[in-house]
PDB file of N, CA and C in Angstrom:
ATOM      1  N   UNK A   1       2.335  49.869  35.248  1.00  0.00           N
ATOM      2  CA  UNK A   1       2.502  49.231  33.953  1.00  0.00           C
ATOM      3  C   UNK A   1       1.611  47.989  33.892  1.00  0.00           C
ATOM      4  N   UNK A   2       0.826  47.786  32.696  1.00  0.00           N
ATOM      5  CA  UNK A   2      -0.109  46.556  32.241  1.00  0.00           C
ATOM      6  C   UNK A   2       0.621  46.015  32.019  1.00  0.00           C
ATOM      7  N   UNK A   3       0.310  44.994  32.786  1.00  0.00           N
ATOM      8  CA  UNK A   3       0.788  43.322  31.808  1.00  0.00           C
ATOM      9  C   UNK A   3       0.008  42.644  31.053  1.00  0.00           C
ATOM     10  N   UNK A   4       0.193  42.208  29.246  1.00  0.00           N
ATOM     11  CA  UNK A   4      -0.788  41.628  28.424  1.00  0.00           C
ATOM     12  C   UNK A   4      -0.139  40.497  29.013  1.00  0.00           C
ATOM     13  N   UNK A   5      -1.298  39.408  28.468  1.00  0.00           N
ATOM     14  CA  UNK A   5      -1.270  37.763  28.949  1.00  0.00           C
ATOM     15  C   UNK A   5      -1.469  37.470  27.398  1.00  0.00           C
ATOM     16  N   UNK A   6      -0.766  37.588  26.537  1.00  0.00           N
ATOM     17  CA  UNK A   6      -0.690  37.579  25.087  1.00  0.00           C
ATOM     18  C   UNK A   6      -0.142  35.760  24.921  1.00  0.00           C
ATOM     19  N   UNK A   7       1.029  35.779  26.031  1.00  0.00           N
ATOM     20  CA  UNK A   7       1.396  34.303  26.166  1.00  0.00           C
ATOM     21  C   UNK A   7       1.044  32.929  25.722  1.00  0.00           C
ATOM     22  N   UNK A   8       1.929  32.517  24.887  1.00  0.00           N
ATOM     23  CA  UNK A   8       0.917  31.077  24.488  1.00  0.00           C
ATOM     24  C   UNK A   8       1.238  30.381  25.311  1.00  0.00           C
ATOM     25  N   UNK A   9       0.512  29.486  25.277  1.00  0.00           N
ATOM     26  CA  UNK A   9       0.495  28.581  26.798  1.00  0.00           C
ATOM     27  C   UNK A   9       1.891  27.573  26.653  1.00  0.00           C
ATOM     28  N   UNK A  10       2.578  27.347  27.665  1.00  0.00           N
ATOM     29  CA  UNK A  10       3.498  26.286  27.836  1.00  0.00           C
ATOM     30  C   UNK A  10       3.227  25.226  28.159  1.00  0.00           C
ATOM     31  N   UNK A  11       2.053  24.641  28.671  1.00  0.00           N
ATOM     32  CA  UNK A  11       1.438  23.461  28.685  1.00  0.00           C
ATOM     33  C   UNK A  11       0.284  23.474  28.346  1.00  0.00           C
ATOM     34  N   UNK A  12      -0.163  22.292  27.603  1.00  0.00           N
ATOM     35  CA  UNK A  12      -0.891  21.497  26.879  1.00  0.00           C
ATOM     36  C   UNK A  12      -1.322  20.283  26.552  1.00  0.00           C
ATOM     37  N   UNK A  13      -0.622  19.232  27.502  1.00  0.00           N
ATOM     38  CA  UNK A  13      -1.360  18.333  27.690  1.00  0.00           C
ATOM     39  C   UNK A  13      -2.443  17.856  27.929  1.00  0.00           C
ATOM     40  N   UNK A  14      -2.611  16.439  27.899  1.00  0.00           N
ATOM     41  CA  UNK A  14      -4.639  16.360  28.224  1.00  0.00           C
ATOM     42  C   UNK A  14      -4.822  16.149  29.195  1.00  0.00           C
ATOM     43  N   UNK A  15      -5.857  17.242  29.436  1.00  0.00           N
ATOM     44  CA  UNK A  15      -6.443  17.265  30.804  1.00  0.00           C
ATOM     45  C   UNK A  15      -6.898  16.531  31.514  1.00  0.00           C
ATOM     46  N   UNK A  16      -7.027  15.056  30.982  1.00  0.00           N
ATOM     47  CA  UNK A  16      -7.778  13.815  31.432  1.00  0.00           C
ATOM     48  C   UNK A  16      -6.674  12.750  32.312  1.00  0.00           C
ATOM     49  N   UNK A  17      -4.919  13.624  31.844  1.00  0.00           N
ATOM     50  CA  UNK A  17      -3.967  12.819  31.935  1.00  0.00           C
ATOM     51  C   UNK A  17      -4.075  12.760  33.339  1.00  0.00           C
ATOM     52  N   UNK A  18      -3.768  11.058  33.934  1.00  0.00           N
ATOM     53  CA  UNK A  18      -3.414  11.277  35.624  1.00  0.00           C
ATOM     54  C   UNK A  18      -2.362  12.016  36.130  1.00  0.00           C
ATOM     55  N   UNK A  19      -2.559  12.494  37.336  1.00  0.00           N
ATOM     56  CA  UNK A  19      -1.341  13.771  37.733  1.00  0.00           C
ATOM     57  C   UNK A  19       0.241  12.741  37.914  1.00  0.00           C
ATOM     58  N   UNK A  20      -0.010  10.872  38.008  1.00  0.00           N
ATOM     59  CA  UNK A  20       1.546  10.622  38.264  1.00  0.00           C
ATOM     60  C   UNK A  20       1.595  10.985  36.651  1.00  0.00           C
ATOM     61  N   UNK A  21       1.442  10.778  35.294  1.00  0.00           N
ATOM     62  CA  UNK A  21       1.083  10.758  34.010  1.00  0.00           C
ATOM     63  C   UNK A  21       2.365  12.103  33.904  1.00  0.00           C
ATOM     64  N   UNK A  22       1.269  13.444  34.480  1.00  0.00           N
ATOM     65  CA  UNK A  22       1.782  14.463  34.255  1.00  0.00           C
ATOM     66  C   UNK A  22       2.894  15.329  34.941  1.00  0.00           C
ATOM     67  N   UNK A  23       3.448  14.599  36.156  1.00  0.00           N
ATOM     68  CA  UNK A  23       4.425  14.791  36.628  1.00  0.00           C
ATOM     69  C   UNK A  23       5.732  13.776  36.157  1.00  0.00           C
ATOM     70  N   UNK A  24       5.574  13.279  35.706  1.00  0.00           N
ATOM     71  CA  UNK A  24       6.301  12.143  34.850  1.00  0.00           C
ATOM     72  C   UNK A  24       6.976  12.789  33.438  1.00  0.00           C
ATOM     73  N   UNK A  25       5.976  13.649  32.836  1.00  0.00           N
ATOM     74  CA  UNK A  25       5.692  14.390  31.519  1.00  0.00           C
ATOM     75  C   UNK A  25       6.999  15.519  32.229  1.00  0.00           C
ATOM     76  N   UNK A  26       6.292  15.864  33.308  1.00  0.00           N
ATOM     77  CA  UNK A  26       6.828  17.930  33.191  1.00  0.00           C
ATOM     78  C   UNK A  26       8.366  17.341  33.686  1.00  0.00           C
ATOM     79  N   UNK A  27       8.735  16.087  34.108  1.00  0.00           N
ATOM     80  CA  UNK A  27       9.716  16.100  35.069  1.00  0.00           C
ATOM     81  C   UNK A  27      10.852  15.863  33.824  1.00  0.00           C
ATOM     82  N   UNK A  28      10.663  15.037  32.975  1.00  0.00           N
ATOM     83  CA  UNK A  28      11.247  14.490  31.872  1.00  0.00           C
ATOM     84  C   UNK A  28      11.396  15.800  30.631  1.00  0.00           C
ATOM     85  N   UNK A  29      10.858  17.163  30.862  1.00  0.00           N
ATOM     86  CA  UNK A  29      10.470  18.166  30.507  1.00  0.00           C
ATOM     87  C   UNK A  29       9.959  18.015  29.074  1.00  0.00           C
ATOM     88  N   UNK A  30       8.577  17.030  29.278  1.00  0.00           N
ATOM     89  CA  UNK A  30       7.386  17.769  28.265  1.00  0.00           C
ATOM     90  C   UNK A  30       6.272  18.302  28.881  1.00  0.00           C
ATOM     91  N   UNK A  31       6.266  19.432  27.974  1.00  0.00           N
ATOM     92  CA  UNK A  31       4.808  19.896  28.969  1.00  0.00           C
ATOM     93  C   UNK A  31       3.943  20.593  27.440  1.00  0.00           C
ATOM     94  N   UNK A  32       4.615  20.085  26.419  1.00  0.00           N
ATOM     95  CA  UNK A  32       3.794  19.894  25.547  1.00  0.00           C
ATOM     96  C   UNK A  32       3.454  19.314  23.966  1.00  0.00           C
ATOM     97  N   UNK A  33       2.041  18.822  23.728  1.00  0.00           N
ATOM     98  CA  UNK A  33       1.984  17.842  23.468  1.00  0.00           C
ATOM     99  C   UNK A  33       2.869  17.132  21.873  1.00  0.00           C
ATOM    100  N   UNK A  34       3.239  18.467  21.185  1.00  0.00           N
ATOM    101  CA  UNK A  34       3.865  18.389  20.301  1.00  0.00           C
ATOM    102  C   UNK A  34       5.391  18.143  20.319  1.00  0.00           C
ATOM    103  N   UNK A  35       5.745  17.994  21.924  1.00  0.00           N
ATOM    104  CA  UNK A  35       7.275  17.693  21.790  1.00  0.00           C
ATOM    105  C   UNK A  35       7.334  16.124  22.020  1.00  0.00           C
ATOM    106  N   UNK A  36       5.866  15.236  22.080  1.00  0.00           N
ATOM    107  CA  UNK A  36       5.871  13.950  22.195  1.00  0.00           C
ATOM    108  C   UNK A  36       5.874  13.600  20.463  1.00  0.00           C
ATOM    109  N   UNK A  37       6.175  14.350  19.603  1.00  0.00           N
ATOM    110  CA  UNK A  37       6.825  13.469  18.449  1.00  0.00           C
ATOM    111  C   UNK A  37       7.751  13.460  18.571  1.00  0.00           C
ATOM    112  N   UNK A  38       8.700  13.853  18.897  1.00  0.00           N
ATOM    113  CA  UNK A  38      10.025  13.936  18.859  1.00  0.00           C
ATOM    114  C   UNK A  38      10.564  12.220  19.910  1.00  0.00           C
ATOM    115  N   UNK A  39      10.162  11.866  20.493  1.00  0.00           N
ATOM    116  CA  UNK A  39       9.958  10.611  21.018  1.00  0.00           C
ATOM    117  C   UNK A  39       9.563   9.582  20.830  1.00  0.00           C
ATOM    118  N   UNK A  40       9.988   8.475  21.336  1.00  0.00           N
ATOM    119  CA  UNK A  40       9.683   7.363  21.286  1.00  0.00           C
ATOM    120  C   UNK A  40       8.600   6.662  21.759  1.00  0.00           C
ATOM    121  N   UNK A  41       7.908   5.986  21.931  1.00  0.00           N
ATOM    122  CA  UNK A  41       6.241   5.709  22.587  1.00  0.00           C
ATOM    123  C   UNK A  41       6.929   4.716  23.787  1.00  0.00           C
ATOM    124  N   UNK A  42       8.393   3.980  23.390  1.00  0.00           N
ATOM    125  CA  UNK A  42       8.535   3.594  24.384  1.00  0.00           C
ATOM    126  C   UNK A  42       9.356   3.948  25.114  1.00  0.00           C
ATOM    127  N   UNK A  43      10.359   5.343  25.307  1.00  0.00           N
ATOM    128  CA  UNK A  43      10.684   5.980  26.041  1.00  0.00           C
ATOM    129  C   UNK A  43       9.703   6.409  27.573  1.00  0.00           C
ATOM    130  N   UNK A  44       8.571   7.041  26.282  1.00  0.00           N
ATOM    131  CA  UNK A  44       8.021   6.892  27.255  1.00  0.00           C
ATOM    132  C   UNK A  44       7.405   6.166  28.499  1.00  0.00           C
ATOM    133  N   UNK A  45       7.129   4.746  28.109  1.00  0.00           N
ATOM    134  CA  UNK A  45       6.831   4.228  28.915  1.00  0.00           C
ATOM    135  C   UNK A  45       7.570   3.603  30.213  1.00  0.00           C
ATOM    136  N   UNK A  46       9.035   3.970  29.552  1.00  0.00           N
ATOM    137  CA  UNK A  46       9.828   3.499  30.943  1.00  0.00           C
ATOM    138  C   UNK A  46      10.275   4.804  32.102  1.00  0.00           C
ATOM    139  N   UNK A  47       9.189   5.901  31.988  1.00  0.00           N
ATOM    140  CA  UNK A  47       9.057   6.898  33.122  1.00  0.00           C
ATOM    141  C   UNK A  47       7.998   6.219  33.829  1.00  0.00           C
ATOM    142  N   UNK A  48       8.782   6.619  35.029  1.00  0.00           N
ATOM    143  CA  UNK A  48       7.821   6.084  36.593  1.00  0.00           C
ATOM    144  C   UNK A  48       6.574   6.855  36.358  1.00  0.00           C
ATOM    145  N   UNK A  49       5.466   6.291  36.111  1.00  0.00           N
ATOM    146  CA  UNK A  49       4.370   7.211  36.769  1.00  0.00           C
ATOM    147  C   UNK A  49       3.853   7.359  35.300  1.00  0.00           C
ATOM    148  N   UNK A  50       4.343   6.556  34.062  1.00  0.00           N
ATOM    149  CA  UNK A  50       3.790   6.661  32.615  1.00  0.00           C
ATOM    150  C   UNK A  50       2.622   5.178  32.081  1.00  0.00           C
ATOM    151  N   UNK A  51       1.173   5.031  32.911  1.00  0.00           N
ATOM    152  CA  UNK A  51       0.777   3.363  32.519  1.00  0.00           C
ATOM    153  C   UNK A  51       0.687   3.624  30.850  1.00  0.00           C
ATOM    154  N   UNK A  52      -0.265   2.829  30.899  1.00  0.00           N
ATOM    155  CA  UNK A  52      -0.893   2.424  29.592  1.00  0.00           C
ATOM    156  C   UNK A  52      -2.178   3.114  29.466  1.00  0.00           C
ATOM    157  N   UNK A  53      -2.620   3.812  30.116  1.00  0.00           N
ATOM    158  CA  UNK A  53      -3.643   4.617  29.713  1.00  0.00           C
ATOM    159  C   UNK A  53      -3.469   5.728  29.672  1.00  0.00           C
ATOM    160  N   UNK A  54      -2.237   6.082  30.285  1.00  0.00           N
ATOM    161  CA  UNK A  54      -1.695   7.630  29.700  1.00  0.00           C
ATOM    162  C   UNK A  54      -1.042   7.678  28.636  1.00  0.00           C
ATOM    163  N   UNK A  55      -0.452   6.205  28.055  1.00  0.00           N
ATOM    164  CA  UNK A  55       0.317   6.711  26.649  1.00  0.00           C
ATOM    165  C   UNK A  55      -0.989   6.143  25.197  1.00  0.00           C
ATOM    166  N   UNK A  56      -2.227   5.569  26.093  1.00  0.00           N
ATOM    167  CA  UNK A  56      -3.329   5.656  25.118  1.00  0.00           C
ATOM    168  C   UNK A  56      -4.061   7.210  24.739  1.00  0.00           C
ATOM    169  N   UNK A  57      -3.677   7.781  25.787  1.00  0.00           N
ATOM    170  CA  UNK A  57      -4.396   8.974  25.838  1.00  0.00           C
ATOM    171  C   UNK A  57      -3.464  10.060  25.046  1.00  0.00           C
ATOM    172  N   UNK A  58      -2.703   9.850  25.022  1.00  0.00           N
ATOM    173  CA  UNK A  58      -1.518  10.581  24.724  1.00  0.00           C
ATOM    174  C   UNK A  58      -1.509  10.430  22.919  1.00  0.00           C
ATOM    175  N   UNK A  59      -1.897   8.959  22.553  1.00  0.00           N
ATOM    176  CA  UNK A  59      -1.562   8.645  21.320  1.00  0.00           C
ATOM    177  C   UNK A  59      -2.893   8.853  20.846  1.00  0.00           C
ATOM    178  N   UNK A  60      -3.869   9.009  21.178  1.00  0.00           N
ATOM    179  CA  UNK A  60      -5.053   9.419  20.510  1.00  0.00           C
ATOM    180  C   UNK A  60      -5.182  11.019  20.401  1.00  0.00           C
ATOM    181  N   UNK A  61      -4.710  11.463  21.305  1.00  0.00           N
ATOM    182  CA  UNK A  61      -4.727  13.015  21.698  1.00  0.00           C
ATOM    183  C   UNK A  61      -3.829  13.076  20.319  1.00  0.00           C
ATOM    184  N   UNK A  62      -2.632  12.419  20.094  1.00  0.00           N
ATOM    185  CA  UNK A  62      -1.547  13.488  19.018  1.00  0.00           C
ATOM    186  C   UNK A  62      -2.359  12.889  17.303  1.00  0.00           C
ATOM    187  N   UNK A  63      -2.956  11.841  17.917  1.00  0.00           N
ATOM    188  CA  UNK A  63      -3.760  11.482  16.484  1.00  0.00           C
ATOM    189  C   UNK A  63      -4.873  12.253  15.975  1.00  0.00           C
ATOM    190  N   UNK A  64      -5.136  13.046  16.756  1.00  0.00           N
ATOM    191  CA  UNK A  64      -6.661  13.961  16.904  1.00  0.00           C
ATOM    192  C   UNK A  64      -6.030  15.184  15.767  1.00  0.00           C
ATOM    193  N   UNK A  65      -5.119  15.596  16.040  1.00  0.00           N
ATOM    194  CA  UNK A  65      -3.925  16.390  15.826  1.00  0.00           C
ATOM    195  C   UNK A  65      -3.417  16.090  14.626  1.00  0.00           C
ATOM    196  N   UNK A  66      -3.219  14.957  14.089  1.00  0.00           N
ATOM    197  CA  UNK A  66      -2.959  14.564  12.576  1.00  0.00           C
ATOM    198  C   UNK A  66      -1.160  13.986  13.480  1.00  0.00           C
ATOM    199  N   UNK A  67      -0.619  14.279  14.596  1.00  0.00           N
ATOM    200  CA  UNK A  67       0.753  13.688  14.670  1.00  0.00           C
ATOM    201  C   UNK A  67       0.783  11.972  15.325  1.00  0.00           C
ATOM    202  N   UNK A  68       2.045  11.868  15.652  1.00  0.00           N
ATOM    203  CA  UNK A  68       2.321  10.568  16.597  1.00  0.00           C
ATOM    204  C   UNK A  68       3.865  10.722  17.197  1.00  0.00           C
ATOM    205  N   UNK A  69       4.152   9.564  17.903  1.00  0.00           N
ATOM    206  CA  UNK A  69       5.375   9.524  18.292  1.00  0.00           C
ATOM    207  C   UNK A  69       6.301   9.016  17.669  1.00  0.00           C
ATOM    208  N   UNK A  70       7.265   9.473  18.261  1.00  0.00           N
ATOM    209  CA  UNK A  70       8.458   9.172  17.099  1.00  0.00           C
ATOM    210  C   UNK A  70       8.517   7.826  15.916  1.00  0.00           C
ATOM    211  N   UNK A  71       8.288   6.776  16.740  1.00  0.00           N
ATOM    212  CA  UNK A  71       8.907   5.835  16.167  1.00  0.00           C
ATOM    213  C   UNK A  71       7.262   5.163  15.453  1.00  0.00           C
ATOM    214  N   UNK A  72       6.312   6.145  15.581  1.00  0.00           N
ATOM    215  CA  UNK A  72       5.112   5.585  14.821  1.00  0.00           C
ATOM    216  C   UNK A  72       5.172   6.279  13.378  1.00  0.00           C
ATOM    217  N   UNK A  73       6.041   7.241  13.108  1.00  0.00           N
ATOM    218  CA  UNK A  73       6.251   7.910  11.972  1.00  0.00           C
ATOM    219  C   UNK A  73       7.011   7.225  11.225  1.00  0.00           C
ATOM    220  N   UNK A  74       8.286   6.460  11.712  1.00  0.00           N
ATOM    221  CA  UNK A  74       9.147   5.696  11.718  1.00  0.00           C
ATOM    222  C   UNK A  74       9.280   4.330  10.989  1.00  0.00           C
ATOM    223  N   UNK A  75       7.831   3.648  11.429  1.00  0.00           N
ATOM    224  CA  UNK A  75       7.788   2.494  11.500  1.00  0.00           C
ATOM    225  C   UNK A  75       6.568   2.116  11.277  1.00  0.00           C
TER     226      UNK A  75
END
């Protein structure tokens, strides 16, 4: 029996993100980039392993995209 790989991908983050960045992400379970609206910008930042250049990267990435994080919709 074939297996199709029809699958949409379950992760999608940016590839540029540092791996503490993205183990921080998958551990907190996002692994993708559209479930960072649903959040806070500063939730995020109080995960171990989340600096300031991963939630720059993060917020330009969902801006590329036309989204943002929660509380930039918000506020």
């Amino acid at each position: 029996m074939e297996h199709q790989n029809n699958v949409e991908p379950t992760y999608d983050l940016p590839s540029g993100l540092a791996k503490p960045a993205v183990r921080a992400l998958t551990a907190a379970g996002y692994t993708r980039l559209g479930q960072l609206t649903r959040v806070k910008e500063g939730e995020l930042r109080k995960l171990h392993g989340m600096g300031p250049k991963a939630i720059a990267l993060l917020r330009s990435e969902l801006n590329a995209k036309g989204l943002a994080f929660a509380d930039a919709e918000n506020g």
